[in-house]
Protein backbone atom coordinates (compact mmCIF):
# COMPACT_ATOMS: atom_id res chain seq x y z
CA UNK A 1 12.29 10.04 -15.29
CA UNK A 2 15.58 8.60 -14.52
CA UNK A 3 15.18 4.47 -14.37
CA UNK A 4 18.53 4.56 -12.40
CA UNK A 5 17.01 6.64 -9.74
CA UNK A 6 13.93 5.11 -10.20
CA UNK A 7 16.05 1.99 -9.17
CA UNK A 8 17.43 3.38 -6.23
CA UNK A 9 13.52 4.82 -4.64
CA UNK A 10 12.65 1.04 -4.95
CA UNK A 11 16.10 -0.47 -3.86
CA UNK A 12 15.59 1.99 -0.65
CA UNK A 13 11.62 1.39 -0.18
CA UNK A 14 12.53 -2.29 0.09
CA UNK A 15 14.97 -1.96 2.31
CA UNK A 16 13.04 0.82 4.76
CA UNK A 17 10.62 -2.14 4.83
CA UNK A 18 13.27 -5.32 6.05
CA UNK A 19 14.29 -2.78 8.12
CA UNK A 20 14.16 -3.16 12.07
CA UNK A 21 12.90 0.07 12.73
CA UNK A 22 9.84 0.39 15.06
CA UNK A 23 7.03 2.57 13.39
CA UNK A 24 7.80 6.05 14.69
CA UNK A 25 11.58 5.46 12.98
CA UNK A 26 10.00 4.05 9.90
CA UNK A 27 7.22 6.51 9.65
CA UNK A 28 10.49 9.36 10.15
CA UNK A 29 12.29 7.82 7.34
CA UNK A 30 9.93 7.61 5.06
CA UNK A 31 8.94 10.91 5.43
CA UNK A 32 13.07 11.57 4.57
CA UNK A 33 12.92 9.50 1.09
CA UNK A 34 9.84 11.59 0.23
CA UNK A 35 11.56 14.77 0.76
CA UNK A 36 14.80 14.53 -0.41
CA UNK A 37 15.22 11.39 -3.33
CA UNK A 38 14.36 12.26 -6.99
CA UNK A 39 11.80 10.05 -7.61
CA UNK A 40 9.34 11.14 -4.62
CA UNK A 41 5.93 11.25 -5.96
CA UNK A 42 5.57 14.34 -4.39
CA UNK A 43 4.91 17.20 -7.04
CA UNK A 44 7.90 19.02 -7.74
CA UNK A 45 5.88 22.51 -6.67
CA UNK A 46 5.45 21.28 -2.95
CA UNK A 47 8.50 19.89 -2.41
CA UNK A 48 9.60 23.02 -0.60
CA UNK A 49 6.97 23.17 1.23
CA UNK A 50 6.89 19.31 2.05
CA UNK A 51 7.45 18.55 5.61
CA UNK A 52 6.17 15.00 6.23
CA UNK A 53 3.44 12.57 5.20
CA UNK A 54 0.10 12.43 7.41
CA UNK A 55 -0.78 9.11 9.57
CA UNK A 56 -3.17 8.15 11.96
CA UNK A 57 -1.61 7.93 15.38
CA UNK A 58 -0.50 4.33 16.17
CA UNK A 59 -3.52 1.91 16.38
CA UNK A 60 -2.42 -1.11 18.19
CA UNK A 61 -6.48 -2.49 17.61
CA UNK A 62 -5.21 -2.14 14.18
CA UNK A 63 -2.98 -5.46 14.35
CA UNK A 64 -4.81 -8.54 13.58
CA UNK A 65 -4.03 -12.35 12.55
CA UNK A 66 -6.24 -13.98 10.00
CA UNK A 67 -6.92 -17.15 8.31
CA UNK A 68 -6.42 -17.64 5.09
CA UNK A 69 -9.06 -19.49 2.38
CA UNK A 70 -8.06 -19.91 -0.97
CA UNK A 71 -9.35 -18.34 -4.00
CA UNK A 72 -9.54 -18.75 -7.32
CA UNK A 73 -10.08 -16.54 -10.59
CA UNK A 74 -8.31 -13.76 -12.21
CA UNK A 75 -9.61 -9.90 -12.55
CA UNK A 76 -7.93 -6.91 -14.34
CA UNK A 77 -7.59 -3.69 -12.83
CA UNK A 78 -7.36 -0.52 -15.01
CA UNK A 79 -4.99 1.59 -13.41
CA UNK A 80 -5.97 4.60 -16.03
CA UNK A 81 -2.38 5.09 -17.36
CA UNK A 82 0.44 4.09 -19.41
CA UNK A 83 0.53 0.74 -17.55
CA UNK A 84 -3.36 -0.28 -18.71
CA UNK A 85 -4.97 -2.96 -18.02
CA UNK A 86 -3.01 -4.97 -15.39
CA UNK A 87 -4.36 -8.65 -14.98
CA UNK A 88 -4.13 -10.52 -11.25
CA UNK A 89 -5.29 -13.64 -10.02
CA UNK A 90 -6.39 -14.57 -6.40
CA UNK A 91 -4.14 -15.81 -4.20
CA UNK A 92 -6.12 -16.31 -1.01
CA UNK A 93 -8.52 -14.69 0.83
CA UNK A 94 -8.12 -13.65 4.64
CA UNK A 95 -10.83 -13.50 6.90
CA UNK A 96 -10.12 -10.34 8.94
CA UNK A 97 -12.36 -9.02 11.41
CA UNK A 98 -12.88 -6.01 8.80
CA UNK A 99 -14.15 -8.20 6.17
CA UNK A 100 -12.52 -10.53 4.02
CA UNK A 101 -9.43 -8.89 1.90
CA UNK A 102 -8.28 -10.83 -1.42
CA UNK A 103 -4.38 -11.38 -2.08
CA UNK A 104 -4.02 -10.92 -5.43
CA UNK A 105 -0.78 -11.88 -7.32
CA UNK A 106 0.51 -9.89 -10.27
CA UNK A 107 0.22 -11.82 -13.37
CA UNK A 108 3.21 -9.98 -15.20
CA UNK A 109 6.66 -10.60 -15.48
CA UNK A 110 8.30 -11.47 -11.98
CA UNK A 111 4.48 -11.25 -10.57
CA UNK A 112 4.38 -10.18 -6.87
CA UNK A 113 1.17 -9.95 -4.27
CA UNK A 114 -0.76 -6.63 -4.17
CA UNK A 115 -3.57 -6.12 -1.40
CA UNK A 116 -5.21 -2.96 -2.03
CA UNK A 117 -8.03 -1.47 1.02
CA UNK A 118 -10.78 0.80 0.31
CA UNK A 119 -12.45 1.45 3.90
CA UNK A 120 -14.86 3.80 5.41
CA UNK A 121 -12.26 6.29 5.75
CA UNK A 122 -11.67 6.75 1.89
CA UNK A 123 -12.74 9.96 0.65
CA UNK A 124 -12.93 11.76 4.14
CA UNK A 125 -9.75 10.81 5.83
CA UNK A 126 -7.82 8.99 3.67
CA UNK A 127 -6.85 8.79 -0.14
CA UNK A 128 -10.20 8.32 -1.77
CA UNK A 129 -9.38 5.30 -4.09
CA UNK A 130 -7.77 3.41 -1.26
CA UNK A 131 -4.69 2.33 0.34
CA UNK A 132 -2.35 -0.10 -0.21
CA UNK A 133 -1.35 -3.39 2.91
CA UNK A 134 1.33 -4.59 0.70
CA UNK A 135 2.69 -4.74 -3.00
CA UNK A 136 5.44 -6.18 -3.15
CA UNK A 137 6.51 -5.03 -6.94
CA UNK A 138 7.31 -1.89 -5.24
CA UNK A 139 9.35 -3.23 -2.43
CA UNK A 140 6.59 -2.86 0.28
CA UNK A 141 7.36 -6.54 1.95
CA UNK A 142 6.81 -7.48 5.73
CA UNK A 143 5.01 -5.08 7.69
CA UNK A 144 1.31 -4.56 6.28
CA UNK A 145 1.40 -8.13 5.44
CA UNK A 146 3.32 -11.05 7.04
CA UNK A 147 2.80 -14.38 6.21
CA UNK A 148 2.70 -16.97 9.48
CA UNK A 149 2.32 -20.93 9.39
CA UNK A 150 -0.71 -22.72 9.22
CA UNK A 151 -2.17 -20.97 6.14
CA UNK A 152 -2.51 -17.49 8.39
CA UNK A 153 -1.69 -13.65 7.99
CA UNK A 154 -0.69 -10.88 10.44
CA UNK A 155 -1.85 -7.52 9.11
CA UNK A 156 -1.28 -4.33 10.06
CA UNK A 157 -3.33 -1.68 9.35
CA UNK A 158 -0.58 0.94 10.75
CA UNK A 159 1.71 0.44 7.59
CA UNK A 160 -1.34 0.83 4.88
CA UNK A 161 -0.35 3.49 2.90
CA UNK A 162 -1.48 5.25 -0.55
CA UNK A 163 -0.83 4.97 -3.71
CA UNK A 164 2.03 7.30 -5.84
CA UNK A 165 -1.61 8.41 -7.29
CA UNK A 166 -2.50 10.15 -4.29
CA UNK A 167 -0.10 12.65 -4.16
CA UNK A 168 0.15 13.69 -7.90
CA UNK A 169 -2.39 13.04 -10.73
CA UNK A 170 1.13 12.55 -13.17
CA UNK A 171 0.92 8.51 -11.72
CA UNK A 172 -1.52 6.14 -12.71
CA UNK A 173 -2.44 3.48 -9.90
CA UNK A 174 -4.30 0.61 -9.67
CA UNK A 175 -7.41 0.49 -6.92
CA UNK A 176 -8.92 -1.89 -4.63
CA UNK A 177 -11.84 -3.79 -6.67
CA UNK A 178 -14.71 -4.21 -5.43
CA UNK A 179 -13.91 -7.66 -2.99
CA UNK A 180 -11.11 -5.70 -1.19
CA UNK A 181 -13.73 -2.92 0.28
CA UNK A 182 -14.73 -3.12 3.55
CA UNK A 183 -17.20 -1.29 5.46
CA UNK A 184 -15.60 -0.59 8.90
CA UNK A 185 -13.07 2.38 9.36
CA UNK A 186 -9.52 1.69 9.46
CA UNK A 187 -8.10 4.38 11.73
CA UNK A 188 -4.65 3.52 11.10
CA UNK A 189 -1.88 4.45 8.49
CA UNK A 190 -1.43 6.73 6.05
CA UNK A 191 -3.91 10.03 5.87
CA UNK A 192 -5.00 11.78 2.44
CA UNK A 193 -2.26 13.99 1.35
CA UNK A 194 -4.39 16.71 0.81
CA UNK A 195 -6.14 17.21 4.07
């Protein structure tokens, strides 16, 4: 893989995401960076073929604010590849009406904050292993997760999306641990690949 284009996917995810763009434009331009830029995580044999990502249909119920509690403690995620063992430590934990979700900060170089889902649509509707709210080493900042004052989050279950995993078993990903499963169904975001 090319690091410089590998530079330029992230330089564009990041920006897609400070973007202004309401969710059918994002959703539509996304879809474009899959397709055409050379570090898609779409397998080279469907590219073709390729004509858009999956979602849900827009969920407004899907929008929530929630407090935060903090957290302490580390885990480590295996994410099964050439990264290994990737260690994290809690950040916070918000109190959605789904079930409480852990923010979990990346204890590597530069760090960042990674909330993986798994939900009651993993494995049927969605990517098995889970989805991803936000991580931010990728670029993915402000729209599954905003922060807001007073120790609160806004989260939006429209923007959760998968994992470069889901598409092609060449990437290795990490997975929502146990604390960041929750039982309800989030009907919003991005569908399995392979429907």
């Amino acid at each position: 893989m090319n690091d410089l284009e590998l530079l330029d996917w992230r330089e564009r995810i990041a920006q897609l995401y400070l973007s202004d763009l309401d969710l059918a434009g994002f959703r539509a331009e996304r879809d474009r960076l899959f397709a055409d830029h050379p570090q898609t995580p779409i397998p080279p044999e469907d590219r073709a073929a390729f004509t858009g990502l999956r979602y849900h249909p827009p969920n407004p119920a899907a929008v929530v604010e929630a407090p935060l509690r903090p957290a302490e403690g580390e885990t480590e995620i295996d994410t099964g590849g050439p990264d290994g063992v990737i260690r994290y430590r809690r950040v916070a934990v918000a109190e959605t009406p789904w079930g409480p979700l852990t923010l979990w900060w990346i204890m590597a170089y530069g760090g960042g904050l990674f909330v993986p889902v798994r939900d009651a649509t993993c494995g049927r509707e969605s990517y098995g292993g889970g989805r991803y709210l936000t991580d931010t080493v990728k670029g993915t900042f402000g729209r599954g997760l905003t922060l807001l004052p007073g120790d609160r989050v806004r989260l939006d279950a429209n923007y959760l999306y998968n994992p470069s995993c889901a598409y092609d078993d060449r990437w290795a990903c990490p997975l929502a641990p146990q604390e960041n499963r929750v039982d309800v169904a989030l009907t919003a975001g991005e569908l399995a690949y392979h429907g």
